[in-house]
C-alpha atoms as a PDB file:
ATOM      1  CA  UNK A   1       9.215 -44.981  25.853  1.00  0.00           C
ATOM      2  CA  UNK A   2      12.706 -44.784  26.041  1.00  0.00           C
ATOM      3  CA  UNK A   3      14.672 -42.004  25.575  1.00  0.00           C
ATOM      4  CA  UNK A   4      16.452 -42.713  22.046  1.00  0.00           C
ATOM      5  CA  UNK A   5      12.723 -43.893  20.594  1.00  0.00           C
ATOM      6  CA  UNK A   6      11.657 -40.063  21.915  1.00  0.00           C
ATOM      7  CA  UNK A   7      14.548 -38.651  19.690  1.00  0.00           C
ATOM      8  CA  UNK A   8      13.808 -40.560  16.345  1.00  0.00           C
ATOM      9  CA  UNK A   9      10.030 -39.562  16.843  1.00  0.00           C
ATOM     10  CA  UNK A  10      10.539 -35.802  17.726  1.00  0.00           C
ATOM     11  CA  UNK A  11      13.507 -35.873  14.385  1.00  0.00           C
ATOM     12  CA  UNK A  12      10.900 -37.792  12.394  1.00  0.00           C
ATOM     13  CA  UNK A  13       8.096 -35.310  13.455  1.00  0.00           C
ATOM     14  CA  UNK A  14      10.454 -32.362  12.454  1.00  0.00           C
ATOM     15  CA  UNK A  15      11.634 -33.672   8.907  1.00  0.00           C
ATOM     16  CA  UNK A  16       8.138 -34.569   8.299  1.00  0.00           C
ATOM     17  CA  UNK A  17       6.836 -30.941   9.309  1.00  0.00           C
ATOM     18  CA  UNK A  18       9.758 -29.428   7.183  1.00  0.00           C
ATOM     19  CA  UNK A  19       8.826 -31.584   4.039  1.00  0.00           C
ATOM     20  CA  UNK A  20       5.242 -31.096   3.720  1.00  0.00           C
ATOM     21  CA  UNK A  21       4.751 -28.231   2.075  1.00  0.00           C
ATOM     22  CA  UNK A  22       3.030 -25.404   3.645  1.00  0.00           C
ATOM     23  CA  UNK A  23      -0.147 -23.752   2.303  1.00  0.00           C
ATOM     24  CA  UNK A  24       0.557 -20.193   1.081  1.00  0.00           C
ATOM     25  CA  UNK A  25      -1.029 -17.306   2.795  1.00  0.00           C
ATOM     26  CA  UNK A  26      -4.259 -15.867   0.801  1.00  0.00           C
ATOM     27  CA  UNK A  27      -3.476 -12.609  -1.335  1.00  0.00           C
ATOM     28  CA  UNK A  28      -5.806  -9.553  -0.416  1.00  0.00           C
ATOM     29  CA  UNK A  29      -8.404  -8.870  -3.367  1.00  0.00           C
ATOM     30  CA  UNK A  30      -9.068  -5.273  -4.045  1.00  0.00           C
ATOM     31  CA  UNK A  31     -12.304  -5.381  -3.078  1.00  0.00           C
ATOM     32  CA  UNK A  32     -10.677  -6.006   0.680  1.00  0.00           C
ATOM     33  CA  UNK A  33      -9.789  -2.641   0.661  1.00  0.00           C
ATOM     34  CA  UNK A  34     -12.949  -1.268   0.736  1.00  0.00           C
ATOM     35  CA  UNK A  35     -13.701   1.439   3.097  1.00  0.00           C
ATOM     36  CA  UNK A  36     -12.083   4.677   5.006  1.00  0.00           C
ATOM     37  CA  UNK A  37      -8.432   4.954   6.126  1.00  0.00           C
ATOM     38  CA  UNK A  38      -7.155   6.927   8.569  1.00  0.00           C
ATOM     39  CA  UNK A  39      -3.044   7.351   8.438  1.00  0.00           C
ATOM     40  CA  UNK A  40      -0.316  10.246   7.999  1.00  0.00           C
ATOM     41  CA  UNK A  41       3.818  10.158   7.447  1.00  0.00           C
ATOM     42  CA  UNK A  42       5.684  12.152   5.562  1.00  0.00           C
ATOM     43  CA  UNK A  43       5.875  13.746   1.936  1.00  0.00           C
ATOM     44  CA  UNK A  44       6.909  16.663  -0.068  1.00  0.00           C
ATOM     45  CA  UNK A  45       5.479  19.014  -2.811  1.00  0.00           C
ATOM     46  CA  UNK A  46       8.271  18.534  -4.836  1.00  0.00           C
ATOM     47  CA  UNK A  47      11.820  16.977  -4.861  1.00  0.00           C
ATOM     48  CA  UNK A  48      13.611  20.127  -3.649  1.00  0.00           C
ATOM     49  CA  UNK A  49      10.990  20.930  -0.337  1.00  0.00           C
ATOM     50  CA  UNK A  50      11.394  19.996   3.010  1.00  0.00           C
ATOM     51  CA  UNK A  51       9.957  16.506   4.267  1.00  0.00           C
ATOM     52  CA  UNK A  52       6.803  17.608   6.537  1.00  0.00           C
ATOM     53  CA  UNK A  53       4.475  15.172   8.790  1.00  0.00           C
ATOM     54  CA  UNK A  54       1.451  15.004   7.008  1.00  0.00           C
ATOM     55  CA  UNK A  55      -2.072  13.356   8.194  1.00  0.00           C
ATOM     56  CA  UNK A  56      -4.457  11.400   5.603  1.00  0.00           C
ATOM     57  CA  UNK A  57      -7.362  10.317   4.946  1.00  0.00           C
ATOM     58  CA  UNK A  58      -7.746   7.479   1.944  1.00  0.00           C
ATOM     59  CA  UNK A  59     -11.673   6.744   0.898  1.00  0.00           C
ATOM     60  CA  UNK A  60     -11.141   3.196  -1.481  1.00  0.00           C
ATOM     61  CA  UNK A  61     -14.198   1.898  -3.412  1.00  0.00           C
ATOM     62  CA  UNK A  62     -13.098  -1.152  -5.470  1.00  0.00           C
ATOM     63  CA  UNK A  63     -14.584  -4.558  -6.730  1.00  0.00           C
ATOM     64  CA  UNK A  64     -12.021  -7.786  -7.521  1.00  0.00           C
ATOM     65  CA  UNK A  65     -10.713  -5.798 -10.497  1.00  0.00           C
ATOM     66  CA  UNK A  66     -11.022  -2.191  -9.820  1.00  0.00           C
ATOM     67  CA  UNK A  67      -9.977   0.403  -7.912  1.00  0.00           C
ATOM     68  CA  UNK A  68     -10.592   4.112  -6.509  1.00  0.00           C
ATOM     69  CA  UNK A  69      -8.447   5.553  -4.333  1.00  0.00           C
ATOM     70  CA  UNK A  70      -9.021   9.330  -3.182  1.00  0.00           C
ATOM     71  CA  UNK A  71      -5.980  10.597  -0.501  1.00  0.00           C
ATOM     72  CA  UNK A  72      -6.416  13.757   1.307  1.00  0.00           C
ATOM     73  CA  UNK A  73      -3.095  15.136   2.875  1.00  0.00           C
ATOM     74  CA  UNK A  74      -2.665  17.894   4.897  1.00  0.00           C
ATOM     75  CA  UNK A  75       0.470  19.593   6.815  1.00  0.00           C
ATOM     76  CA  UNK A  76       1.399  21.603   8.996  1.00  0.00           C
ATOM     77  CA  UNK A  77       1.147  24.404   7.650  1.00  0.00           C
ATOM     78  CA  UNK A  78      -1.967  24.134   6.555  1.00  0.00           C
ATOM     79  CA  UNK A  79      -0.829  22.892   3.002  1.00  0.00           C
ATOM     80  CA  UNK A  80      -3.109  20.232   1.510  1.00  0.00           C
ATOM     81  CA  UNK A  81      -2.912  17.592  -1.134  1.00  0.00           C
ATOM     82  CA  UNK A  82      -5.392  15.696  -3.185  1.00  0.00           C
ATOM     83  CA  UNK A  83      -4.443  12.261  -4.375  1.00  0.00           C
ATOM     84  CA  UNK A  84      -7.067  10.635  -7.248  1.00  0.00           C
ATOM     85  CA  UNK A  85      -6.170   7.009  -8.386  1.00  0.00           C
ATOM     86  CA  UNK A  86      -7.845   5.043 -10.453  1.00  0.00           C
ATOM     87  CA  UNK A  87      -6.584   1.239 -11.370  1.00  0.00           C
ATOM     88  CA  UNK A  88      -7.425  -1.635 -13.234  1.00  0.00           C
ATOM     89  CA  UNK A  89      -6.373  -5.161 -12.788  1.00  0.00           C
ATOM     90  CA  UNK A  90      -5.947  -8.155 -15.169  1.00  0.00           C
ATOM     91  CA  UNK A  91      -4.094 -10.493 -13.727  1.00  0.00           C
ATOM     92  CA  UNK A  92      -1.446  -9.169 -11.979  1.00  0.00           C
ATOM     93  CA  UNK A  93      -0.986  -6.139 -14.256  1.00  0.00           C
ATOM     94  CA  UNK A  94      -2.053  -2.692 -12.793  1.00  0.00           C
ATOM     95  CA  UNK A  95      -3.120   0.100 -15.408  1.00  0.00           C
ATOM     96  CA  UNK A  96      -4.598   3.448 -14.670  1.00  0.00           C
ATOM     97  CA  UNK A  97      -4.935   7.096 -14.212  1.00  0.00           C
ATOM     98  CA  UNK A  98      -3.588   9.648 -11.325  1.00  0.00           C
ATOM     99  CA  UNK A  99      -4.676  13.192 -10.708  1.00  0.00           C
ATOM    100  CA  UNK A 100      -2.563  14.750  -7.868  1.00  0.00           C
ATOM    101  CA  UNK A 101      -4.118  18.449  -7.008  1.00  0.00           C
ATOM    102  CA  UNK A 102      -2.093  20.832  -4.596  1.00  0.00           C
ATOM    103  CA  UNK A 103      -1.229  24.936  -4.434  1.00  0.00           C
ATOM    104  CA  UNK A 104       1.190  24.654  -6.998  1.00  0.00           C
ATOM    105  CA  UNK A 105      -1.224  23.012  -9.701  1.00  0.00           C
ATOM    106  CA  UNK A 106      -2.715  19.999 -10.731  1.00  0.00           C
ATOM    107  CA  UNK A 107      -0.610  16.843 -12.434  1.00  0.00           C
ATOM    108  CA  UNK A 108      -2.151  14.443 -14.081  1.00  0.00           C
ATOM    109  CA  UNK A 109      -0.423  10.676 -15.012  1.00  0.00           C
ATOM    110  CA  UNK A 110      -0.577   7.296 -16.115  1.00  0.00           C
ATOM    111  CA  UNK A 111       0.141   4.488 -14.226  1.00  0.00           C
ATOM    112  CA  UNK A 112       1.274   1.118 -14.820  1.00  0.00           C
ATOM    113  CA  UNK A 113       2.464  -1.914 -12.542  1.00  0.00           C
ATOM    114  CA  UNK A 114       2.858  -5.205 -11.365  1.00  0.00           C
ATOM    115  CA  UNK A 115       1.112  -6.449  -7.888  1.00  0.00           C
ATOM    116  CA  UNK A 116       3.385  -9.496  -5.841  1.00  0.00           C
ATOM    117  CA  UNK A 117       0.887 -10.989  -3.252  1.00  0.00           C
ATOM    118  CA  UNK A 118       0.000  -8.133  -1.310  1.00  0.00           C
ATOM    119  CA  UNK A 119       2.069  -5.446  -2.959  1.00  0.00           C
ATOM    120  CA  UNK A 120       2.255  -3.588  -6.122  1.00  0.00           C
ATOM    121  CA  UNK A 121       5.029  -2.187  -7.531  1.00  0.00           C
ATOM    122  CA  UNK A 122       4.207   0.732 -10.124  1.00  0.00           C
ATOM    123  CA  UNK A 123       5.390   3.663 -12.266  1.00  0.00           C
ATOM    124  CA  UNK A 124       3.662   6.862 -12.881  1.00  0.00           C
ATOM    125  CA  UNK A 125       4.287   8.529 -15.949  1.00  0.00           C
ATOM    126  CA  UNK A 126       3.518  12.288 -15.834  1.00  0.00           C
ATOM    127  CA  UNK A 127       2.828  14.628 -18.740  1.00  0.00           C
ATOM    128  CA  UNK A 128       4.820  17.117 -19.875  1.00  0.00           C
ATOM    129  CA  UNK A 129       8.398  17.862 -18.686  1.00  0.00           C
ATOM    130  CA  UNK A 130       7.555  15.865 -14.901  1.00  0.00           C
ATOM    131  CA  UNK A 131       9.869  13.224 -13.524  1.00  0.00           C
ATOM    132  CA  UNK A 132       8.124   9.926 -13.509  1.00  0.00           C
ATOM    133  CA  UNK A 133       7.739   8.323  -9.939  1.00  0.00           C
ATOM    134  CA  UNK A 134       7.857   5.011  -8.213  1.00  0.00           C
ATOM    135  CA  UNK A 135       4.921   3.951  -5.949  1.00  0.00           C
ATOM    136  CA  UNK A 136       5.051   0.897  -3.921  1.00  0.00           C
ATOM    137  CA  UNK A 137       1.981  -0.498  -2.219  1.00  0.00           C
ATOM    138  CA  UNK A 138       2.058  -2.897   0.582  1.00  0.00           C
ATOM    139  CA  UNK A 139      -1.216  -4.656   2.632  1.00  0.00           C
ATOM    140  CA  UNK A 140       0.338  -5.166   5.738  1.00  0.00           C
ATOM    141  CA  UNK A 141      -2.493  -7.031   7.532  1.00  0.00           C
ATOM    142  CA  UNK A 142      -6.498  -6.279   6.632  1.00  0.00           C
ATOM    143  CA  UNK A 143      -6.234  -3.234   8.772  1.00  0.00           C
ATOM    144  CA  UNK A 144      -3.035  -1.044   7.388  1.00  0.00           C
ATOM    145  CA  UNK A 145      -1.106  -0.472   4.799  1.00  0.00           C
ATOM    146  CA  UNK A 146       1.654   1.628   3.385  1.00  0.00           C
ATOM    147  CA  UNK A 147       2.120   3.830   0.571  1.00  0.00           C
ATOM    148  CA  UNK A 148       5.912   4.635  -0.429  1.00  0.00           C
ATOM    149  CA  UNK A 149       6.627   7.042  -3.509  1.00  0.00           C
ATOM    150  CA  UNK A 150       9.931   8.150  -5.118  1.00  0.00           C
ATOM    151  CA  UNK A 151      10.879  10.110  -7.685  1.00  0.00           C
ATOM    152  CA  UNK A 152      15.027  10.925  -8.560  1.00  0.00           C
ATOM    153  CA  UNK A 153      16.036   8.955  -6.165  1.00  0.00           C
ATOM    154  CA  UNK A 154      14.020  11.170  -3.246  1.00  0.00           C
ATOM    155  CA  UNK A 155      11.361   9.809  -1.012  1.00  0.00           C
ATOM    156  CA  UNK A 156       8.277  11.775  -2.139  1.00  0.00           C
ATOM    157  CA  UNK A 157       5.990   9.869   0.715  1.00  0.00           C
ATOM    158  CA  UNK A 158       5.997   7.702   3.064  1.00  0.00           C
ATOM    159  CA  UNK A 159       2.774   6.951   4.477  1.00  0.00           C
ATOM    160  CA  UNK A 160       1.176   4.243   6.808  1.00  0.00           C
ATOM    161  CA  UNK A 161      -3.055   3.345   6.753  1.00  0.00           C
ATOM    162  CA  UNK A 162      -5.691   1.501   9.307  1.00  0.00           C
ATOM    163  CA  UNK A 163      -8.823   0.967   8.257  1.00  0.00           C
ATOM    164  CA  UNK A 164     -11.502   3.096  10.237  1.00  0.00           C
ATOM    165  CA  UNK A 165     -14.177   1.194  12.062  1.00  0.00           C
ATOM    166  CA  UNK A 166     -17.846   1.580  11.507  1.00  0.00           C
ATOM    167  CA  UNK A 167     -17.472   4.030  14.705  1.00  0.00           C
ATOM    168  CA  UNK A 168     -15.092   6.029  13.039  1.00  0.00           C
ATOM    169  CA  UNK A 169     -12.053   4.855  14.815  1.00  0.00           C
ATOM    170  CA  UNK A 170      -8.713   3.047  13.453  1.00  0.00           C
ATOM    171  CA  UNK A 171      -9.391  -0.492  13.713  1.00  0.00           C
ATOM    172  CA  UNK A 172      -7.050  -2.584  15.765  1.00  0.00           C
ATOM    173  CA  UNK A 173      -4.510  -3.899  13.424  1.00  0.00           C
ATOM    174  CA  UNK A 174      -4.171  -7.534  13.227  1.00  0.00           C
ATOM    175  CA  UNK A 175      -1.002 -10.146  12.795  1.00  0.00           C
ATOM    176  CA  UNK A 176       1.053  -8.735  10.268  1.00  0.00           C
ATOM    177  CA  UNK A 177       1.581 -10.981   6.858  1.00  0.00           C
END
């Protein structure tokens, strides 16, 4: 084959591979998250304190359309935080409650979002005279993910998640999405 037939089959080969479209890469369902997490980052009691490295734990139970999410943070210092979520999804609207229990008190809040593929985007509304706050969710691969929350423009937490094996380990995480 000569050389100039090898050049209109490899630039035929690449405008056919650029046409075709691609299959899209399959959303997570809740019921993928399933299971014990094992993660830590940073957060803060309120918008005024100090950043501090915190380590997690994050039990999910869900189904297709529900979720449960209890976090368990602790500093330091000893300081610990409890993290209740409870959502609901139709579609790709996210509804719910949030109890968030630490030395200073319990809040409690509503929250409401959208999920993207394998992220949600939502606002918590707290009662009483409480800032609302940003959360943003993202499934990195089946093994991690991230939880981001801000409220007045300050990072409230940042925290990363891998799934625990069956042996109680973090799995290995796999390609990320």
């Amino acid at each position: 084959m000569g050389v100039m037939r090898l050049l209109k089959v490899g630039l035929l080969a690449v405008l056919v591979a650029w046409i075709i479209p691609r299959p899209a890469g399959a959303e997570m369902n809740l019921s993928d998250l399933e299971g014990e997490w094992s993660g830590g980052g940073t957060d803060r009691d309120s918008p005024f304190a100090s950043l501090q490295k915190s380590s997690c734990r994050s039990k999910i139970r869900s189904d297709v359309h529900r979720m449960s999410n209890e976090i368990v943070c602790s500093g330091p210092s000893g300081s610990q935080k409890t993290i209740q979520l409870q959502i609901t999804m139709q579609g790709d609207q996210i509804s719910g409650d949030l109890v968030q229990t630490q030395a200073t008190g319990t809040m409690k809040g509503s929250v409401s979002g959208r999920r993207r593929g394998d992220s949600a985007d939502m606002q918590i509304q707290f009662s009483g005279l409480m800032p609302s706050a940003t959360a943003k969710f993202i499934v990195i691969n089946p093994s991690s993910y991230t939880l981001r929350v801000a409220t007045m423009g300050t990072s409230m937490m940042d925290l990363t998640f891998k799934k625990i094996s069956a042996t109680g380990q973090a799995a290995q995480p796999g390609p990320a999405r």
